[in-house]
Every structure is written in C-alpha cells, then in structure tokens.
Protein backbone atom coordinates (compact mmCIF):
# COMPACT_ATOMS: atom_id res chain seq x y z
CA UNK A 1 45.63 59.35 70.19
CA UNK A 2 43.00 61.54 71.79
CA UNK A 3 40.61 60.47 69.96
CA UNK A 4 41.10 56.88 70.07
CA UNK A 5 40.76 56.92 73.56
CA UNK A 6 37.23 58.54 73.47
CA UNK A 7 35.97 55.72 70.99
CA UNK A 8 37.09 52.91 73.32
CA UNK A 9 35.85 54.50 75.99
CA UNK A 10 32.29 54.55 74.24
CA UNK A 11 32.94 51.14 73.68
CA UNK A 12 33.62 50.26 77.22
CA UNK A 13 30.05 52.08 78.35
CA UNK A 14 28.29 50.16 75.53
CA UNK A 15 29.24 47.07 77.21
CA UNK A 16 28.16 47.85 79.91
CA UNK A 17 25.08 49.24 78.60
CA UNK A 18 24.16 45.78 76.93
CA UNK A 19 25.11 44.01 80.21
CA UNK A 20 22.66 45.71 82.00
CA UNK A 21 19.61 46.25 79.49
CA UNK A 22 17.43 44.12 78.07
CA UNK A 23 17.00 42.75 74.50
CA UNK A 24 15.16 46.19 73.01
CA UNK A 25 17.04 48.35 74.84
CA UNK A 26 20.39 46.56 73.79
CA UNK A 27 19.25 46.70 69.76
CA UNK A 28 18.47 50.57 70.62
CA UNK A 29 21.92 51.06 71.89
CA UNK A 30 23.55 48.87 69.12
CA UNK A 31 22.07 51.17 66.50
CA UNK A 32 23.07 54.12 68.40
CA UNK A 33 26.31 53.14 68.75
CA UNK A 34 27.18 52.61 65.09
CA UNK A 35 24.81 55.43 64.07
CA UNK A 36 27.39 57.99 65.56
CA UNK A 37 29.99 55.92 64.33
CA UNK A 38 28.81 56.24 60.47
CA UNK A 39 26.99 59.65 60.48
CA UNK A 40 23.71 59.94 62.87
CA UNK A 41 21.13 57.91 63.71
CA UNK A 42 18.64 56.83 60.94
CA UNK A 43 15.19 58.39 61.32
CA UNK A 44 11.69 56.67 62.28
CA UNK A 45 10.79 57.36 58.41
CA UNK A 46 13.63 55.50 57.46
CA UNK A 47 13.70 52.20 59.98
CA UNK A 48 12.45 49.30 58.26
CA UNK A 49 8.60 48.27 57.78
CA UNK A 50 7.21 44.92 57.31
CA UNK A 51 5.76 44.36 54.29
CA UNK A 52 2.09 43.82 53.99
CA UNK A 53 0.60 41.43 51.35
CA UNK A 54 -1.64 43.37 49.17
CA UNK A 55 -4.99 41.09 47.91
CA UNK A 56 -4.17 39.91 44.11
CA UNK A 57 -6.28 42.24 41.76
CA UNK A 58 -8.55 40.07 39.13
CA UNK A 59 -8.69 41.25 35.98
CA UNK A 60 -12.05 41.11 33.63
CA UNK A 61 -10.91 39.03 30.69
CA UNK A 62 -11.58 41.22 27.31
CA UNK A 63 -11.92 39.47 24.30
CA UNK A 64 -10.06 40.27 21.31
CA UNK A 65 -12.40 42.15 18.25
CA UNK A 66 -12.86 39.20 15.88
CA UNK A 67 -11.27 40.05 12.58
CA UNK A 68 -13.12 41.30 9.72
CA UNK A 69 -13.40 38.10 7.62
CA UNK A 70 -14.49 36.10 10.78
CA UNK A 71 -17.25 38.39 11.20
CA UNK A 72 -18.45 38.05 7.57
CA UNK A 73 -18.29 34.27 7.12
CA UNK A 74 -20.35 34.31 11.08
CA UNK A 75 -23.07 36.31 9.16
CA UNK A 76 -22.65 34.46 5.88
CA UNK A 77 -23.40 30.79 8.55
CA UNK A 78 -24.67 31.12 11.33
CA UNK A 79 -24.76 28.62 13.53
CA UNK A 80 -28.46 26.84 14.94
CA UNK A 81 -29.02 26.26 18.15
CA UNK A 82 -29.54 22.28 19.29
CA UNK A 83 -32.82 22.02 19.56
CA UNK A 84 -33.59 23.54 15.99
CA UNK A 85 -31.73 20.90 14.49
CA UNK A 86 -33.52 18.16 16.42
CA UNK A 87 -32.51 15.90 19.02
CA UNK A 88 -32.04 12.63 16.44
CA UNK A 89 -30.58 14.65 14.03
CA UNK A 90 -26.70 13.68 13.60
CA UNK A 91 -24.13 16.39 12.25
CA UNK A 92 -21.89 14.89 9.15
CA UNK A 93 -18.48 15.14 10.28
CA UNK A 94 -15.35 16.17 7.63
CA UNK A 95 -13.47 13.05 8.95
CA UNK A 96 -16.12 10.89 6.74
CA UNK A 97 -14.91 10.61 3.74
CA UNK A 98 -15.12 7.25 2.84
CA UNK A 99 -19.06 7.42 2.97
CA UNK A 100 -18.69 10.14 0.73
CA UNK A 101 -15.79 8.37 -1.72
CA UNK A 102 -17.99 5.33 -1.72
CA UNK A 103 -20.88 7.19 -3.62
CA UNK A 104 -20.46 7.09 -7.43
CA UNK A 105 -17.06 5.04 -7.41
CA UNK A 106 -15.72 1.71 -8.62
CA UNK A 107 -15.76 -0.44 -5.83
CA UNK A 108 -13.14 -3.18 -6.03
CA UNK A 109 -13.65 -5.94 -2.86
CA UNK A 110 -10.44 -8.08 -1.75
CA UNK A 111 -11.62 -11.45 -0.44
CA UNK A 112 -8.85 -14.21 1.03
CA UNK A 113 -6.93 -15.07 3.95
CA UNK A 114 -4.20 -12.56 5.65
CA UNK A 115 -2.26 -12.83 2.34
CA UNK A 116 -5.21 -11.23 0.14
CA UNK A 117 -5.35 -8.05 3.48
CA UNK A 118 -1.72 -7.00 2.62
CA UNK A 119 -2.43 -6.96 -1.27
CA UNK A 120 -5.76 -4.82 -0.19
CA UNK A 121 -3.26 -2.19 0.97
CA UNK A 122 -1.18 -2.28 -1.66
CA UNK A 123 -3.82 -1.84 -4.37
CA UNK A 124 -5.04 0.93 -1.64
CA UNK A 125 -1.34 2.27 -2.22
CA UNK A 126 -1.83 1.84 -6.17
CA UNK A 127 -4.95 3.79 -6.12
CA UNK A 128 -4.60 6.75 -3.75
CA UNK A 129 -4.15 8.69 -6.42
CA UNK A 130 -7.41 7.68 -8.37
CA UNK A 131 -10.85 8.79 -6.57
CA UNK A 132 -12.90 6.55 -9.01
CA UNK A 133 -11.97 3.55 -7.46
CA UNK A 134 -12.53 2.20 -3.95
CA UNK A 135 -10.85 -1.12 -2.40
CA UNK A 136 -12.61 -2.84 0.32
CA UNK A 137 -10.47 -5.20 2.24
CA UNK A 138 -12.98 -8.01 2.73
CA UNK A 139 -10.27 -10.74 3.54
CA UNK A 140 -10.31 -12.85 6.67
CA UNK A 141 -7.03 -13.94 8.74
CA UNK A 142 -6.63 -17.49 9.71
CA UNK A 143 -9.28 -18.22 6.38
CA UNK A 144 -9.06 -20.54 3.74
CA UNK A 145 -10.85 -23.07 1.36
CA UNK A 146 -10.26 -26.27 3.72
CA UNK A 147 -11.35 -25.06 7.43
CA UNK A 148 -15.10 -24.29 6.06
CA UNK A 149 -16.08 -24.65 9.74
CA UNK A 150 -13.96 -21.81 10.76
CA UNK A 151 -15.26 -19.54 7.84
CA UNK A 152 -17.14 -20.85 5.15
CA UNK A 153 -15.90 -18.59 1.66
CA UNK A 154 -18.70 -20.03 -0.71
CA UNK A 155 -21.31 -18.57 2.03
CA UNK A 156 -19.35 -15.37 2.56
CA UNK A 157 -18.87 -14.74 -1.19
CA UNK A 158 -22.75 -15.21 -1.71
CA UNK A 159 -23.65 -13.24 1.24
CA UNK A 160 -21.43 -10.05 -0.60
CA UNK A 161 -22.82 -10.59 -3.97
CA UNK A 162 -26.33 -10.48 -2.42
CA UNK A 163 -26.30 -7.57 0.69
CA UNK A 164 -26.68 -4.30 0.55
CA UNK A 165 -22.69 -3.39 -0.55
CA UNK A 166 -22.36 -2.15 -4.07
CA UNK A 167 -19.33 -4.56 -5.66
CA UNK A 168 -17.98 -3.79 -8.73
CA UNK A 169 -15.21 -5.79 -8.81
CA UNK A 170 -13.62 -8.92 -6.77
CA UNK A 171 -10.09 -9.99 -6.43
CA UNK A 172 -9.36 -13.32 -4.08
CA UNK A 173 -6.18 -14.45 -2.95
CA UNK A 174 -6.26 -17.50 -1.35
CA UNK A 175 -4.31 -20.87 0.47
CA UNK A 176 -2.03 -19.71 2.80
CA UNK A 177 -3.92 -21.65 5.74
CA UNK A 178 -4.84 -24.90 3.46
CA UNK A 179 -2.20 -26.61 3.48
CA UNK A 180 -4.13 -28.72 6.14
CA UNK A 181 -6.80 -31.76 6.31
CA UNK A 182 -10.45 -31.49 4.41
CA UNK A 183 -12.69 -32.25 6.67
CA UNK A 184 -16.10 -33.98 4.71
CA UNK A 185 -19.52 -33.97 6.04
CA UNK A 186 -19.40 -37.54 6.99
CA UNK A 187 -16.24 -36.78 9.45
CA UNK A 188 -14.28 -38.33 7.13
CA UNK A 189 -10.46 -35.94 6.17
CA UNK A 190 -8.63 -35.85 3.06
CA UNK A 191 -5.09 -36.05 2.98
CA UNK A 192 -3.66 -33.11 2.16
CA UNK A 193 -2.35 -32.64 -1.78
CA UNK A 194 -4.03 -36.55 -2.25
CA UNK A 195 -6.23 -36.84 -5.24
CA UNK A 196 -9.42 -36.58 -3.71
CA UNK A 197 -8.29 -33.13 -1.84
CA UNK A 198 -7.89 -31.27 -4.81
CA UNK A 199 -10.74 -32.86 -6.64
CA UNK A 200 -12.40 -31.29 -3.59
CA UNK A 201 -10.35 -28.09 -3.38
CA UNK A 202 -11.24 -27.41 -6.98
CA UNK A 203 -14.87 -27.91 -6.65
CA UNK A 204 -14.75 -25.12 -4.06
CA UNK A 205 -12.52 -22.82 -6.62
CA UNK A 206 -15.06 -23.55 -9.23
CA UNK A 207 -18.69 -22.70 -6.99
CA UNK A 208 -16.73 -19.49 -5.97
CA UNK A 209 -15.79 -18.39 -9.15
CA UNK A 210 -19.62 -19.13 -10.71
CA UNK A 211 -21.22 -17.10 -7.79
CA UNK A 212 -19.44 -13.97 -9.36
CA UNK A 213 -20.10 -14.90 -12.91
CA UNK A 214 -23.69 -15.42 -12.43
CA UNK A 215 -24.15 -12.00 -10.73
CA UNK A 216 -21.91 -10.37 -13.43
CA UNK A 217 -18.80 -9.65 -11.43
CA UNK A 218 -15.63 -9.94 -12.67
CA UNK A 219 -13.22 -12.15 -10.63
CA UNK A 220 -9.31 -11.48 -10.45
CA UNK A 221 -7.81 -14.87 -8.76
CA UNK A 222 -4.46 -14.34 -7.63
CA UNK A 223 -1.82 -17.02 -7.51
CA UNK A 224 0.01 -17.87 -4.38
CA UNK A 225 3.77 -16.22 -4.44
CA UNK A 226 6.81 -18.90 -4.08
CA UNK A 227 7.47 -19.38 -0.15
CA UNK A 228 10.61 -19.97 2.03
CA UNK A 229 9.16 -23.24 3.13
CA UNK A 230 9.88 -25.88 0.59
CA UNK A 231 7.03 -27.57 1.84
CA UNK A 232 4.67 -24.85 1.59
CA UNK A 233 6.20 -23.92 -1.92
CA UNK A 234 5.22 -27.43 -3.00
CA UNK A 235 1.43 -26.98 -1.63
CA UNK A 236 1.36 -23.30 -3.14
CA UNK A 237 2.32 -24.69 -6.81
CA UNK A 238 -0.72 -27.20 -6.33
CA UNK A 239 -3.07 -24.24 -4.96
CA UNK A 240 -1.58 -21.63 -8.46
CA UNK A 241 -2.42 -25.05 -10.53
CA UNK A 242 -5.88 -25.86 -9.40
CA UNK A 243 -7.06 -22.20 -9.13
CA UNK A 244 -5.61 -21.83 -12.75
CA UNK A 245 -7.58 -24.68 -14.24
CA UNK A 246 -10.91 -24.00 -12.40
CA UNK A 247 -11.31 -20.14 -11.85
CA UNK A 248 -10.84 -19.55 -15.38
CA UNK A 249 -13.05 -22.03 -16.36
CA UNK A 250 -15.82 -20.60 -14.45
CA UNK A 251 -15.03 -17.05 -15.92
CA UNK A 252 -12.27 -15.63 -13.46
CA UNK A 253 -9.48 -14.11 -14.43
CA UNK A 254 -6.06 -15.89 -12.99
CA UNK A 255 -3.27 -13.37 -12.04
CA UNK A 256 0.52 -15.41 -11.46
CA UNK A 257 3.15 -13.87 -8.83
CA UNK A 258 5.48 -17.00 -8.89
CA UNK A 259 7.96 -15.50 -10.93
CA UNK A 260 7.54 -12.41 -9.74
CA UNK A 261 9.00 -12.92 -6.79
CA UNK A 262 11.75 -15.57 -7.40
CA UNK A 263 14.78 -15.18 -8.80
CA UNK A 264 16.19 -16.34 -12.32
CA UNK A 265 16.30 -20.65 -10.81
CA UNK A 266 12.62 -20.48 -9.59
CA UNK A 267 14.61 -19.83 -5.82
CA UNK A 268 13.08 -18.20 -3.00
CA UNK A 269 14.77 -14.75 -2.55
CA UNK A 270 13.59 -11.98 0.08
CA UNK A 271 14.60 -8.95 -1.72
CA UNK A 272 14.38 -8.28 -5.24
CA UNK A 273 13.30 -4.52 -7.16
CA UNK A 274 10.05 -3.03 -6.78
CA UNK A 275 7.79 -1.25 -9.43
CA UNK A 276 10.63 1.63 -9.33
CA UNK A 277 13.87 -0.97 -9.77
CA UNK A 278 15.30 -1.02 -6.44
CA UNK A 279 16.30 -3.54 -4.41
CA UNK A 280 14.57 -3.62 -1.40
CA UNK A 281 12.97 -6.77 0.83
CA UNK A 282 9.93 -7.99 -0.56
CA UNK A 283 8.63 -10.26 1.98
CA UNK A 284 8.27 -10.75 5.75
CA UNK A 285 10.81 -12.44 8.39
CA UNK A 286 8.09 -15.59 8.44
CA UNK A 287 9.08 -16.02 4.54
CA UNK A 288 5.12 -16.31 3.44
CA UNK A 289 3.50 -12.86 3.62
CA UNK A 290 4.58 -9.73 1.92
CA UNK A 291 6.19 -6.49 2.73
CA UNK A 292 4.87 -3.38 1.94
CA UNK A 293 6.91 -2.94 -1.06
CA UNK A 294 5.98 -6.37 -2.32
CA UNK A 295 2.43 -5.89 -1.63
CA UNK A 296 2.73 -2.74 -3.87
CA UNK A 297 4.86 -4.67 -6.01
CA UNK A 298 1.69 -7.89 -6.16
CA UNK A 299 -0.60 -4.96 -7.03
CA UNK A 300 1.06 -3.94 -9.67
CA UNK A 301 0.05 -7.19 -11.54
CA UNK A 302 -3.52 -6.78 -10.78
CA UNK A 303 -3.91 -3.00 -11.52
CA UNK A 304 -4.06 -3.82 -15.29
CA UNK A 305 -6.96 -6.26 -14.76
CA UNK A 306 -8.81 -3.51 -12.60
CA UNK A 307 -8.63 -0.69 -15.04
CA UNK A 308 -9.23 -2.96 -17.85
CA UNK A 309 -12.61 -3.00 -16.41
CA UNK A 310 -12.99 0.10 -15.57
CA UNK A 311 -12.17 1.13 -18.45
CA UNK A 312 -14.84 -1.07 -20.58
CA UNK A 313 -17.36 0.25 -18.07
CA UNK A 314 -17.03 3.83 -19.05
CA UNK A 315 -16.76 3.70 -22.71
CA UNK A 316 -19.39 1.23 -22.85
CA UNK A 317 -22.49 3.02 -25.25
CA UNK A 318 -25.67 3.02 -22.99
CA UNK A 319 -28.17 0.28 -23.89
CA UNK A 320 -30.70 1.94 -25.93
CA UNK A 321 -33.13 0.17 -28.58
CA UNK A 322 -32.30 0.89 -32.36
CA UNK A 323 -34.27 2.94 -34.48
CA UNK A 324 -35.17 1.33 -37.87
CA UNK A 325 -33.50 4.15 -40.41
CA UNK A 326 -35.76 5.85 -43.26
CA UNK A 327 -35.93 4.96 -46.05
CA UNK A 328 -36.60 6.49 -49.12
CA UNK A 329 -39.80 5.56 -51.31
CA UNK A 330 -37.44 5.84 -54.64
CA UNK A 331 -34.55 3.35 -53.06
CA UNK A 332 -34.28 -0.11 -54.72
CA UNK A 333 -35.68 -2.59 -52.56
CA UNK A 334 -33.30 -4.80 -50.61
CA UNK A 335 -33.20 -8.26 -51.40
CA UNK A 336 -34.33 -10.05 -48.26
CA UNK A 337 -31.80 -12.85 -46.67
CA UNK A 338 -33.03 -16.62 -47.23
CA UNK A 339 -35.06 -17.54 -44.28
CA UNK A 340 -36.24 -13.91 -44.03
CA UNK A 341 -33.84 -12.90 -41.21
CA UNK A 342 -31.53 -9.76 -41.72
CA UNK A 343 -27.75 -10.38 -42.57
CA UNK A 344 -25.88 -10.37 -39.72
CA UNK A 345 -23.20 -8.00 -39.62
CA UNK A 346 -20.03 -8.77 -37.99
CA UNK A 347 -18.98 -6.48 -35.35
CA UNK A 348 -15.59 -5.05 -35.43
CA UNK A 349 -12.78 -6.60 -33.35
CA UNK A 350 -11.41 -4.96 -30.18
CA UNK A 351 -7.10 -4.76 -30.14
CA UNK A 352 -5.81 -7.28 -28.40
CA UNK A 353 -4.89 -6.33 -24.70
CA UNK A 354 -1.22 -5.24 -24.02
CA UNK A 355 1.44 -8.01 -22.45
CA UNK A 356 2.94 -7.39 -19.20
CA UNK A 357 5.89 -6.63 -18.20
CA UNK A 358 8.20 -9.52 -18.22
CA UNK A 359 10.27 -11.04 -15.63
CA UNK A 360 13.16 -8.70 -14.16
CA UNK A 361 16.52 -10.56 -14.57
CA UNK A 362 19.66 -8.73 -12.53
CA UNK A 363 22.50 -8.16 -14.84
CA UNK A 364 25.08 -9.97 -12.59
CA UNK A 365 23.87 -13.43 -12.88
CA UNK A 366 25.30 -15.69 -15.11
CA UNK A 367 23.47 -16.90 -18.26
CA UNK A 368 22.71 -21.53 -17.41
CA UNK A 369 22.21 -23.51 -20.07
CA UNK A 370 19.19 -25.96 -19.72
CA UNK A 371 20.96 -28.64 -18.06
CA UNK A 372 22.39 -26.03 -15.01
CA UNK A 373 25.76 -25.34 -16.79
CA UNK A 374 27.60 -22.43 -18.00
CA UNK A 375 26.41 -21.46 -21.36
CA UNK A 376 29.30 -21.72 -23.55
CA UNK A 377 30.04 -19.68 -26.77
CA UNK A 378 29.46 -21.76 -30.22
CA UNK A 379 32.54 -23.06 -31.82
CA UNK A 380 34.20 -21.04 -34.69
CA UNK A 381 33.68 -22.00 -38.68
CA UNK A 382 37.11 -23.18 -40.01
CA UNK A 383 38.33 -20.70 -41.84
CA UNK A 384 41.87 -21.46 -42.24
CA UNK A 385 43.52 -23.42 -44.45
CA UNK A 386 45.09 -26.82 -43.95
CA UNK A 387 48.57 -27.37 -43.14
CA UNK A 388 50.91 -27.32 -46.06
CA UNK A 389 48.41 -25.96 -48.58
CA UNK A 390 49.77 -23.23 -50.25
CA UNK A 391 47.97 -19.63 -49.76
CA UNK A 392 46.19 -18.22 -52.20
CA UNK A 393 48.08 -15.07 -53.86
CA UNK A 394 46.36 -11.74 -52.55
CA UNK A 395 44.67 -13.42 -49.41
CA UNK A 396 45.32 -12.03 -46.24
CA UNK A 397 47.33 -15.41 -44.94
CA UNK A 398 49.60 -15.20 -47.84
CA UNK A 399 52.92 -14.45 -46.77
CA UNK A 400 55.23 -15.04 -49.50
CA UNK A 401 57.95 -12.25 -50.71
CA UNK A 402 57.81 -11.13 -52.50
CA UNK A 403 54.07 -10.45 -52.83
CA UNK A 404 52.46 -12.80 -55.75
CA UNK A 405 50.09 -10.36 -57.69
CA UNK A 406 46.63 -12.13 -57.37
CA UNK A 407 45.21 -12.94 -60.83
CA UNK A 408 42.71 -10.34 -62.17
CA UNK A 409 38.89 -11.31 -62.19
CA UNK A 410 38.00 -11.92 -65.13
CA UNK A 411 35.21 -9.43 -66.88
C-alpha cells in the first residue's frame, strides 16, 4: 500500500512537471520517469544515433582468367585489326550458306505462277537432305501465259537461260491466273477456252519449251491439280491437255497431278494421304493452291524426273576423243565395209525407267462398275441337276438308301 502511494505520487509531480516544461524538458522527464520505473536511466552511449549514409564503394571490375583452350585457339587466330584488312574488304559471314551450297551443285529453277512457289518449297522439303541439289524458286505470283503485259514468261525464261545464273534444271507450273482474256497485239482478245485461245496458248507452251531445249536444259512441265471450282477444273483440264501435247513435243517432260489429288470418281477432295499414307488436308481453304503436305506430296512426282537427271549427269563418261587401237603387223586384214565407212556398231540399250507409283485407292470405297453402279458378282455355272432326273449313284446329291454302290471305272 506504501508503496503504491509513492508511485502515484511520482506520477502526480510528473504531471506537473510536463505542465510546466517545455517539449525537451518534458521528453527528458518522460524517459526519466519510466527509466526508474524499469531499472535506471539508459546512458548517453546507449540513446539512439541517426544514421549517417555512408558513400557507395565502387568496385574495379576483374576479369575472369580465360580458360586454357580459349587462350590456345586466341594464339592459334588471332584476330587483325580493321585497317589491316582494308576498308573495302567485306568479312564472309557463317549465315551464308547458300552462296556457298550454290558452288558445285545441281541447280534446279522453279518457274510459274504462285502455284509453281509452293511446289518450290516442297521440292526444297524433298531435298533438304541432299546437298547436291539446289532449288531456286523463280516463280512469279499473279503470272501466267495470257497477261504477257503483266509479266512476259517467254522473255523471263530467255533472260534465265542467258544471265549470269548457272541452271541445271527447270520445272514450270503454270495457269492458275489464265483462265482470263488473250489480249493480241492488234487490241484484239480471245475468248477464253475458244479455238483460237489455245491455238495461241499452245504456241506460247511450245516457244517456252524450245528456249530450254535449244540451250540444253531439261524441262519438267507440271500439270495443273483438279480444283474446287468446277469452272476452273474445266479450264485446268484444257491447260494439262495443251501443255501435254506441246511441251513434249518441244522436248519437255510433262508431269500429271490430276489423279493425284482426286479421289477414285475424278472428285475434288481436300484431304487425302501424303507420301507417308496419312490422311491429312492437301490443299488450301481457297480450293486451288496446295498445303504444305500436298506441296510435298506434288514433289514427290517430280523428284524422279530430277534425279533421273542427275543421275545421267554423273555417270556420264567425260567426252574424250578415241584412240585408234594397235594393231598387230601379223593380224589378218579387216575387210573394209562397202562405201569404205566403218561398221557401225550398235550401242547397247539403257533399262527402261521405273513406273510410278500408282493411284492410292482407300479401302472403304465401294468398287462402280463403268456405268456408276454397284459391281455385282458373276452368276454361278449350273451345276445341279434338273428336276426329276435321277442322281447319279456315288455323287454327292445322291440321296437314296440305301446307298447305290457307284459302278467301278473301268481299267
């Protein structure tokens, strides 16, 4: 009780204390207060300091010891300074490969409309694996046979053959875009599919095809695939036909990818299998171009004609004059060939080229007779009997009991 009385009577006088003093004074007493309250008063050492911000201490950065194979390939190369090199002088960069690819290899240029540029990537796709052979996509978009005013082929196909780009091969795909007037030089446009536009349109397949057989290049023309459009279908069947006749007659090589990509009716169908035998979509939503699995499905129809070639081009002997052979001063004399030109000898034949595969056919469908029916099974031989003849003993319709012994065969 004593001591209770003695706290709030320290309380009291700090009241009064605070009442009286000013703000420093009144913290002062406030710390005395509850420093004899809760064991002394803290010392000066003890009160609190504001902090001072120390300056931020920079660092030298040290480099890390380069490791011991770093050091030797730095001797091994080391690397010029700008100006020894020269100031025109340009660095070749790993990046540039195709500059490097393009020496020494078979160089295979795609020439057509947007239809031939997908096939260029999937032959791109069928030869990734095969360094010896190089496709150039050389096609135009929006291009074709009729609109020579947009882009003339004949001109463009010349200018190839003749500049500065090593060509091989050629492979054109063409007639997407010409389903469209022919415009002549005297203003005067063809009708579409009439008889004077493909007399025209095949003149221009045939002086395209010659430009490549007069420099020695084989040609691979592709056919036009079957389309969604009905009416483009129509004009593509005309474009396959006239190509067909003409490029081939000129030297080129004619490639077909109606079937292909149809289904067992000669229908329009936007999936079928690819070169592995799955179904997947074939072409694009606008029902004319192809996907990139029927691109690389299209190139795998021309990838025989390409390494055909290539293929005659390296076992091809090199050209070299032929010795006349010795011959001995006690050998019989030859008789000499009437005329006095040597026999000709006839030179051995090559084996004929291997067929392609043939046309897929799903096992679902049903089998159609020619006229669009149901194939139906032929009708059974009559093998039985006729009604009320009696069975021949032994035979396996004799059914008499009991059992007739059949006669013994005679020896």
């Amino acid at each position: 009780m004593l001591r209770f009385l003695i706290r709030r009577r320290r309380l009291l006088a700090l009241v009064c204390a605070l009442s009286l003093a000013g703000p420093a004074e009144a913290q002062d007493a406030i710390s005395d207060f509850f420093g004899t309250l809760f064991g002394g008063r803290p010392s000066n050492t003890q009160r609190y300091r504001p902090r001072v911000a120390r300056p931020p201490q920079i660092r030298p950065k040290v480099r890390a010891a380069p490791h011991p194979r770093e050091r030797r390939i730095a001797k091994e190369n080391p690397a010029r300074p700008a100006e020894a090199q020269g100031a025109g002088a340009v660095v070749p960069q790993a990046g540039d490969q195709a500059a490097q690819q393009q020496q020494g290899s078979f160089v295979v240029a795609v020439l057509g409309d947007s239809e031939a540029a997908i096939l260029a990537r999937g032959l791109e796709d069928a030869f990734s694996g095969d360094r010896r052979v190089l496709v150039l996509n050389k096609a135009q978009d929006d291009s074709g046979l009729v609109r020579d005013d947009f882009y003339d082929w004949r001109k463009g196909a010349t200018a190839l053959l003749e500049g500065p780009q090593r060509v091989d091969m050629a492979v054109m795909q063409i007639g997407v875009n010409d389903n469209q007037a022919l415009r002549q030089d005297a203003g005067r446009a063809l009708e579409p599919l009439s008889k004077e536009f493909n007399e025209a349109y095949a003149r221009r397949v045939e002086e395209i095809a010659a430009f490549f057989r007069d420099k020695n290049v084989p040609l691979v023309w592709v056919g036009l695939p079957i389309m969604r459009n009905a009416a483009l279908s129509k004009a593509a069947l005309i474009f396959n036909d006239i190509a067909k006749q003409n490029a081939t007659a000129a030297g080129a090589h004619y490639v077909d990818l109606w079937e292909a990509f149809s289904d067992v009716n000669s229908v329009y169908k936007a999936s079928g299998p690819d070169v592995n035998g799955a179904i997947v979509r074939l072409r694009s939503a606008d029902g004319v171009h192809f996907s990139p699995a029927g691109a690389r499905k299209a190139a795998y129809f021309v990838e025989p004609e390409i390494k055909k070639v290539l293929a005659s081009l390296q076992t091809a002997p090199p050209t070299q004059p032929e010795q006349p052979a010795a011959v001995s001063p006690d050998a019989p004399a030859q008789p000499a060939a009437p005329g006095g030109t040597e026999p000709a000898v006839a030179a051995p034949q090559p084996p004929p080229a291997p067929t392609l595969v043939g046309k897929v056919l799903p096992l679902n469908d049903q089998a159609l007779s020619p006229g669009g029916s149901l194939a139906s099974l032929p009708a059974p031989a009559n093998v039985t009997r006729p009604p009320g003849a009696p069975a021949k003993a032994g035979r396996a319709d004799d059914f008499s009991w009991p059992a007739k012994d059949a006669a013994a065969p005679q020896k």
